[in-house]
PDB file of N, CA and C in Angstrom:
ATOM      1  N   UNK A   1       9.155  -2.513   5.827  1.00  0.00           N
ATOM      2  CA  UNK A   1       9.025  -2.790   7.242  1.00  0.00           C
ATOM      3  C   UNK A   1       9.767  -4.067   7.627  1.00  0.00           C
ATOM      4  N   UNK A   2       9.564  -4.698   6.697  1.00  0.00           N
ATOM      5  CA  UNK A   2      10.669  -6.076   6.861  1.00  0.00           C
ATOM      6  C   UNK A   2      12.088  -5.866   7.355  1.00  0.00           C
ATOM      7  N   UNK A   3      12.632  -5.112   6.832  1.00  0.00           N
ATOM      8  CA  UNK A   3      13.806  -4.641   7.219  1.00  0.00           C
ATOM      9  C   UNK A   3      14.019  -3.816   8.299  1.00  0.00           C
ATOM     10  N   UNK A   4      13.518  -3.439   8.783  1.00  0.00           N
ATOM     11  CA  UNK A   4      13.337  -3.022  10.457  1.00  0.00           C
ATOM     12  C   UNK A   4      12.997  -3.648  11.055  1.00  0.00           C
ATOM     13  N   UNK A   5      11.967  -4.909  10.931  1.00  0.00           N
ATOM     14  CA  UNK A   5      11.393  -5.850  12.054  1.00  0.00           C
ATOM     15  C   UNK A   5      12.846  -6.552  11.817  1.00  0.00           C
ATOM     16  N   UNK A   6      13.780  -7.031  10.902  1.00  0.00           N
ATOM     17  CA  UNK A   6      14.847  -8.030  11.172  1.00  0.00           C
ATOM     18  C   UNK A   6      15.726  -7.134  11.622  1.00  0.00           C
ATOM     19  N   UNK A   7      16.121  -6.228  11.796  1.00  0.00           N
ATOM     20  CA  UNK A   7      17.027  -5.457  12.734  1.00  0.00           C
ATOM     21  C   UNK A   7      16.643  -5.342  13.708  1.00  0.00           C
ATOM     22  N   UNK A   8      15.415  -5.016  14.620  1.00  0.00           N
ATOM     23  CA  UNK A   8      14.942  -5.244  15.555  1.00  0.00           C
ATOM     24  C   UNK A   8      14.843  -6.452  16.512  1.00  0.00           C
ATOM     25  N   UNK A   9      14.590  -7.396  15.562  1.00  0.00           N
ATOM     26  CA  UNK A   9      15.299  -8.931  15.898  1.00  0.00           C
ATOM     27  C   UNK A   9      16.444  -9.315  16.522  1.00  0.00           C
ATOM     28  N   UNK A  10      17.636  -8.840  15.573  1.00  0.00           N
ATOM     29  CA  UNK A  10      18.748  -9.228  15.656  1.00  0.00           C
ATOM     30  C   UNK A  10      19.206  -8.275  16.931  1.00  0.00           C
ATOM     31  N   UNK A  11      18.725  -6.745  17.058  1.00  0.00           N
ATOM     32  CA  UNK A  11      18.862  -6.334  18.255  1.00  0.00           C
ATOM     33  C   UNK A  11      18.262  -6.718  19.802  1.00  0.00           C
ATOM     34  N   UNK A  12      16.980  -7.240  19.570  1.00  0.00           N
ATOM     35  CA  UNK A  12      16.350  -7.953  20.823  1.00  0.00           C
ATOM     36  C   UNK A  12      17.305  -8.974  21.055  1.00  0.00           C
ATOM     37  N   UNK A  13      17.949  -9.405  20.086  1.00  0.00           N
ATOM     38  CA  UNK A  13      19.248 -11.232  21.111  1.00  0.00           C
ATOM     39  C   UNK A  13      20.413 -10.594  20.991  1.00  0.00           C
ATOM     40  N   UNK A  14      20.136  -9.290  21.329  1.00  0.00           N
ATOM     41  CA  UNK A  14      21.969  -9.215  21.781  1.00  0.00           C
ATOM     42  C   UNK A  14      21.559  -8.082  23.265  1.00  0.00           C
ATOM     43  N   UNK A  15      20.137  -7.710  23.692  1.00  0.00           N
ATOM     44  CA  UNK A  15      19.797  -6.947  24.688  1.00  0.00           C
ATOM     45  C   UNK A  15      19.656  -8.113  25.925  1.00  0.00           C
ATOM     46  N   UNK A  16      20.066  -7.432  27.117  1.00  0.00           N
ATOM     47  CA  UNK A  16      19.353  -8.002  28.532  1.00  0.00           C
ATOM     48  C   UNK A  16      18.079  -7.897  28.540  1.00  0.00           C
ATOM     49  N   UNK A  17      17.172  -8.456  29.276  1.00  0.00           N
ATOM     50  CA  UNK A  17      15.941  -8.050  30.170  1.00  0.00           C
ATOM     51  C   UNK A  17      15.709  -6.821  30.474  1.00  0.00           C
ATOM     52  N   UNK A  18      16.429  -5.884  31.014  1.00  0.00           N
ATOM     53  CA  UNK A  18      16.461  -4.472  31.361  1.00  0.00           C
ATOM     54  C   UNK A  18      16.602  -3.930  30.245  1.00  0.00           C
ATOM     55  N   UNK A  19      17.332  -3.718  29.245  1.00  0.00           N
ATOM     56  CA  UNK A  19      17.583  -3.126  28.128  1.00  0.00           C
ATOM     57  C   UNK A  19      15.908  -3.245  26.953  1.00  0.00           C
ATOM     58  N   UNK A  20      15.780  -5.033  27.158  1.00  0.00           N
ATOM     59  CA  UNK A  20      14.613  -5.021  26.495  1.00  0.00           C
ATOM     60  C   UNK A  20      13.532  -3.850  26.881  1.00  0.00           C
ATOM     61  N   UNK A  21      13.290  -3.716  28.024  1.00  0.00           N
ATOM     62  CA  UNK A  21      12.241  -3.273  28.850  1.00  0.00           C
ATOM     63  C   UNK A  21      12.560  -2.062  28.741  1.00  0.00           C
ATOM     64  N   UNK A  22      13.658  -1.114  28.189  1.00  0.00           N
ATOM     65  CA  UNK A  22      14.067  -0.038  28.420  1.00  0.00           C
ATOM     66  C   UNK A  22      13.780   0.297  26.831  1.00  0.00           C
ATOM     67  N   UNK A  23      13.548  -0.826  26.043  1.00  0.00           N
ATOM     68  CA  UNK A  23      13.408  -0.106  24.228  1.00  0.00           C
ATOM     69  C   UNK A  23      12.139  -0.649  24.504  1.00  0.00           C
ATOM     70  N   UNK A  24      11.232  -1.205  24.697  1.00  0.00           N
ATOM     71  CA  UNK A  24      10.044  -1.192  24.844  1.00  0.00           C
ATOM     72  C   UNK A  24       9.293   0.217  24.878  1.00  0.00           C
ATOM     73  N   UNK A  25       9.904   0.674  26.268  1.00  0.00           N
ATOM     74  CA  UNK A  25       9.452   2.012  26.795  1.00  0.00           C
ATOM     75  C   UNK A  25       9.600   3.069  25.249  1.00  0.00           C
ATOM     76  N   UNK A  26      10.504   2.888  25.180  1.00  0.00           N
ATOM     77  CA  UNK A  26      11.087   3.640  24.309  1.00  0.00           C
ATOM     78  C   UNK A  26      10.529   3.937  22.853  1.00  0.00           C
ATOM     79  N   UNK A  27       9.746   2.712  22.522  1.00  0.00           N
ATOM     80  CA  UNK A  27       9.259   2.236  21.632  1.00  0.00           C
ATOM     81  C   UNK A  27       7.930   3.003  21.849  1.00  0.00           C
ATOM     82  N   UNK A  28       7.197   2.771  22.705  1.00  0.00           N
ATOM     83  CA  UNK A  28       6.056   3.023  23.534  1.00  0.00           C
ATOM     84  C   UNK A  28       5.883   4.754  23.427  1.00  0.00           C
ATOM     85  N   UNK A  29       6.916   5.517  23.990  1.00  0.00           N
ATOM     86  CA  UNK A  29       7.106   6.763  23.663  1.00  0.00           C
ATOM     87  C   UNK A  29       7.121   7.311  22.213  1.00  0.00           C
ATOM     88  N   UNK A  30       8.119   6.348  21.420  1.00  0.00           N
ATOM     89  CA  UNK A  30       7.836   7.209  20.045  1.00  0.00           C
ATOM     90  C   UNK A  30       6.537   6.967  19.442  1.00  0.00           C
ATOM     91  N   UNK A  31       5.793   5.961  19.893  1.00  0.00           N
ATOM     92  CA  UNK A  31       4.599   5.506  19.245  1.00  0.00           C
ATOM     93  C   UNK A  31       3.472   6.659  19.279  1.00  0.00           C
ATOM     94  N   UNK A  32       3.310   7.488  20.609  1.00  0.00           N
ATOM     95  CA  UNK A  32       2.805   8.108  21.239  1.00  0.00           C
ATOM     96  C   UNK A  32       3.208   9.742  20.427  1.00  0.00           C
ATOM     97  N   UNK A  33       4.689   9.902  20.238  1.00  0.00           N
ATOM     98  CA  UNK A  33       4.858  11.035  19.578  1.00  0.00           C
ATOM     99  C   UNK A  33       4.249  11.312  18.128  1.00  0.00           C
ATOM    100  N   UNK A  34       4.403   9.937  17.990  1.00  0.00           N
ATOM    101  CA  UNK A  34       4.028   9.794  16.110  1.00  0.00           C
ATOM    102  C   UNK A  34       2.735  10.026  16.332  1.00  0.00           C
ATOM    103  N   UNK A  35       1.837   9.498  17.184  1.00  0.00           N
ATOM    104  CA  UNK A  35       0.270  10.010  17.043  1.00  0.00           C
ATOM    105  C   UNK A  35       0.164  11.578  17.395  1.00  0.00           C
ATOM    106  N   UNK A  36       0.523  12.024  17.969  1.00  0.00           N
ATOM    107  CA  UNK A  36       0.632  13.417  18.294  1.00  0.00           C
ATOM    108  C   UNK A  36       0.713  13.791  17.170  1.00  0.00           C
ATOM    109  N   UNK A  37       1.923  13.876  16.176  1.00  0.00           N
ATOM    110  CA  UNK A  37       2.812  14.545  15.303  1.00  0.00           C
ATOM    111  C   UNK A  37       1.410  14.589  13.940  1.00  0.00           C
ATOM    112  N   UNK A  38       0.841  12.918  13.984  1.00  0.00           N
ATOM    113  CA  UNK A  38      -0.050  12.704  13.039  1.00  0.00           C
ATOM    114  C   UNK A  38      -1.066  13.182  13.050  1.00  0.00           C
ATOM    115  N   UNK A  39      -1.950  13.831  14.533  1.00  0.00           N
ATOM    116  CA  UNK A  39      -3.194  14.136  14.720  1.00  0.00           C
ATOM    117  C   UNK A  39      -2.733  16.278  14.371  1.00  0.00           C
ATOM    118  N   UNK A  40      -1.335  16.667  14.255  1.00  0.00           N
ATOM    119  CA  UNK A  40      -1.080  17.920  14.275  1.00  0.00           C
ATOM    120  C   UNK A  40      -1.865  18.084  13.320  1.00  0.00           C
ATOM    121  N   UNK A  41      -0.627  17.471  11.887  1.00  0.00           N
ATOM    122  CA  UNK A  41      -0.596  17.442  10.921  1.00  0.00           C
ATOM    123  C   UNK A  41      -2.497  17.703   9.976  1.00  0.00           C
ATOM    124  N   UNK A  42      -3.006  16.346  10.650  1.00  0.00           N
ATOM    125  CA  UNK A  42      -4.484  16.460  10.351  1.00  0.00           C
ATOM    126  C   UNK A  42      -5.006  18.049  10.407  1.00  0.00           C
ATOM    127  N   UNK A  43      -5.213  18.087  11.394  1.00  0.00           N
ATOM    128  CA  UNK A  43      -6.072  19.332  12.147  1.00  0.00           C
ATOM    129  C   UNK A  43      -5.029  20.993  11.267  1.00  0.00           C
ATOM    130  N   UNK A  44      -3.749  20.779  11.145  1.00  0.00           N
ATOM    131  CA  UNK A  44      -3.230  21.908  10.357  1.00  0.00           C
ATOM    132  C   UNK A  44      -3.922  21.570   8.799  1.00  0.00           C
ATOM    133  N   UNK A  45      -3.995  20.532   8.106  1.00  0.00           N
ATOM    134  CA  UNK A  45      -4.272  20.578   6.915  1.00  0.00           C
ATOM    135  C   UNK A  45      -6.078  20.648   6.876  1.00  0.00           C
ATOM    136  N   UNK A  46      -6.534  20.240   7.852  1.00  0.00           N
ATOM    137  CA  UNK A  46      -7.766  20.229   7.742  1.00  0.00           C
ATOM    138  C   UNK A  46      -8.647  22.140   7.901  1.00  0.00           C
ATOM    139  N   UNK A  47      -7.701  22.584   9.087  1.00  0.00           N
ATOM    140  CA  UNK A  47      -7.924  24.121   8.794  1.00  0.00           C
ATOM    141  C   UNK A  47      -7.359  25.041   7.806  1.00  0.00           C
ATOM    142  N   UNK A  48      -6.581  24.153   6.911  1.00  0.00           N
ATOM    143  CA  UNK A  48      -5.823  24.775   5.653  1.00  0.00           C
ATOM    144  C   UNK A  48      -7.118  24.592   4.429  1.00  0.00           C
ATOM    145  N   UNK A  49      -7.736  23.499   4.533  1.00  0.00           N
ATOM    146  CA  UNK A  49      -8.705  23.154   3.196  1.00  0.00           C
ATOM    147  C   UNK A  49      -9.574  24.046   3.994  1.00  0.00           C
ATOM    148  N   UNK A  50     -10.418  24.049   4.714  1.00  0.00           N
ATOM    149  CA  UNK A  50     -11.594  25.026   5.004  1.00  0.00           C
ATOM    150  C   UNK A  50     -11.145  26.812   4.559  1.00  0.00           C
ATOM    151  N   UNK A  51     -10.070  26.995   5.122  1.00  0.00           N
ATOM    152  CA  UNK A  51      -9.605  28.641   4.911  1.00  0.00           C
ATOM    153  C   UNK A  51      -9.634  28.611   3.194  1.00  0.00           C
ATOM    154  N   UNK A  52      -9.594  27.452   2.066  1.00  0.00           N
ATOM    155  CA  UNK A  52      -9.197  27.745   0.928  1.00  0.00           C
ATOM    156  C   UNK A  52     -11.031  27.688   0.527  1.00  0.00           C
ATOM    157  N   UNK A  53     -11.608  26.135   1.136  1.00  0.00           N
ATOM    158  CA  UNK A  53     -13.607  26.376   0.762  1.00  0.00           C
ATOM    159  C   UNK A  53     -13.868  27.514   1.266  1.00  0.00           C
ATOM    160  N   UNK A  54     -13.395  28.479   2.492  1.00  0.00           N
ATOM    161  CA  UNK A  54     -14.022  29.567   2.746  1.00  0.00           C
ATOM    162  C   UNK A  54     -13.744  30.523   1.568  1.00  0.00           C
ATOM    163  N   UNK A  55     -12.605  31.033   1.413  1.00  0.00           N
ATOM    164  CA  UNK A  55     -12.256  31.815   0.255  1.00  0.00           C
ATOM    165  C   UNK A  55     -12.632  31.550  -0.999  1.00  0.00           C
ATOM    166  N   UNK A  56     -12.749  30.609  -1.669  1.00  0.00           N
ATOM    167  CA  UNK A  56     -13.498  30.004  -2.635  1.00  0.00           C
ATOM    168  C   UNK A  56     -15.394  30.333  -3.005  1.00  0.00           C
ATOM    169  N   UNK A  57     -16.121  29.747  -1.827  1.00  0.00           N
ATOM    170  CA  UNK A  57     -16.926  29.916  -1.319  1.00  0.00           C
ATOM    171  C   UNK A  57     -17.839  31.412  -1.175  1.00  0.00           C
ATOM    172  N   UNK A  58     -17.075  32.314  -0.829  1.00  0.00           N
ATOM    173  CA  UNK A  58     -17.254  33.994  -0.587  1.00  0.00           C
ATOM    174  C   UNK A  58     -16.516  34.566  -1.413  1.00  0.00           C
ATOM    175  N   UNK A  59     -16.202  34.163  -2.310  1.00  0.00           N
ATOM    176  CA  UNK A  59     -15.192  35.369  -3.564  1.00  0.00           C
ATOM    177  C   UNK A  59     -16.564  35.516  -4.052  1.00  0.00           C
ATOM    178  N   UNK A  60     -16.512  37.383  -4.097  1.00  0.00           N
ATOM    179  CA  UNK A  60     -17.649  37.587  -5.173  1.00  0.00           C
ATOM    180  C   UNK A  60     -17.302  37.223  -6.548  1.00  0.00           C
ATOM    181  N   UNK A  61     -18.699  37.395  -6.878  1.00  0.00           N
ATOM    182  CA  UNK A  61     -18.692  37.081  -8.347  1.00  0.00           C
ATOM    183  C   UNK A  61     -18.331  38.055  -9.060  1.00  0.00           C
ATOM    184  N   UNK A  62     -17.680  37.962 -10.758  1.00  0.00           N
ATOM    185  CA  UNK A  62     -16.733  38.905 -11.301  1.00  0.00           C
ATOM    186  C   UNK A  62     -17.574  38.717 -12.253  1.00  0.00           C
ATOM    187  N   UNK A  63     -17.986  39.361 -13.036  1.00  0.00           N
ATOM    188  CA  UNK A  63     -18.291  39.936 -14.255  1.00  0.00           C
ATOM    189  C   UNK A  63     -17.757  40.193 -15.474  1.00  0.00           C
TER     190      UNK A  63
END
């Protein structure tokens, strides 16, 4: 992460005021996608482990 916060740096002193305010936003948006993307992810793997305890769970017994 170090290495993105100092590129980020070095890009904030070469932006205007407007530009700042325009990767802010921007920033702000991907932040927002990544929680989306992260809460998918959850909820797909979380109905992936139940479908495998269900099947698990209800396999008859073999003899």
């Amino acid at each position: 992460m170090g290495y993105i916060a100092d590129h980020r740096d070095a890009l904030l002193g070469m932006l205007t005021d407007k530009q700042k305010e325009t990767l802010e936003k921007f920033d702000d948006c991907y932040a927002e996608l990544t929680q989306i993307n992260e809460r998918e992810i959850f909820v797909y793997a979380f109905r992936l482990g139940m479908r495998i305890a269900i099947e698990v769970l209800t396999e008859p017994e073999r003899q």
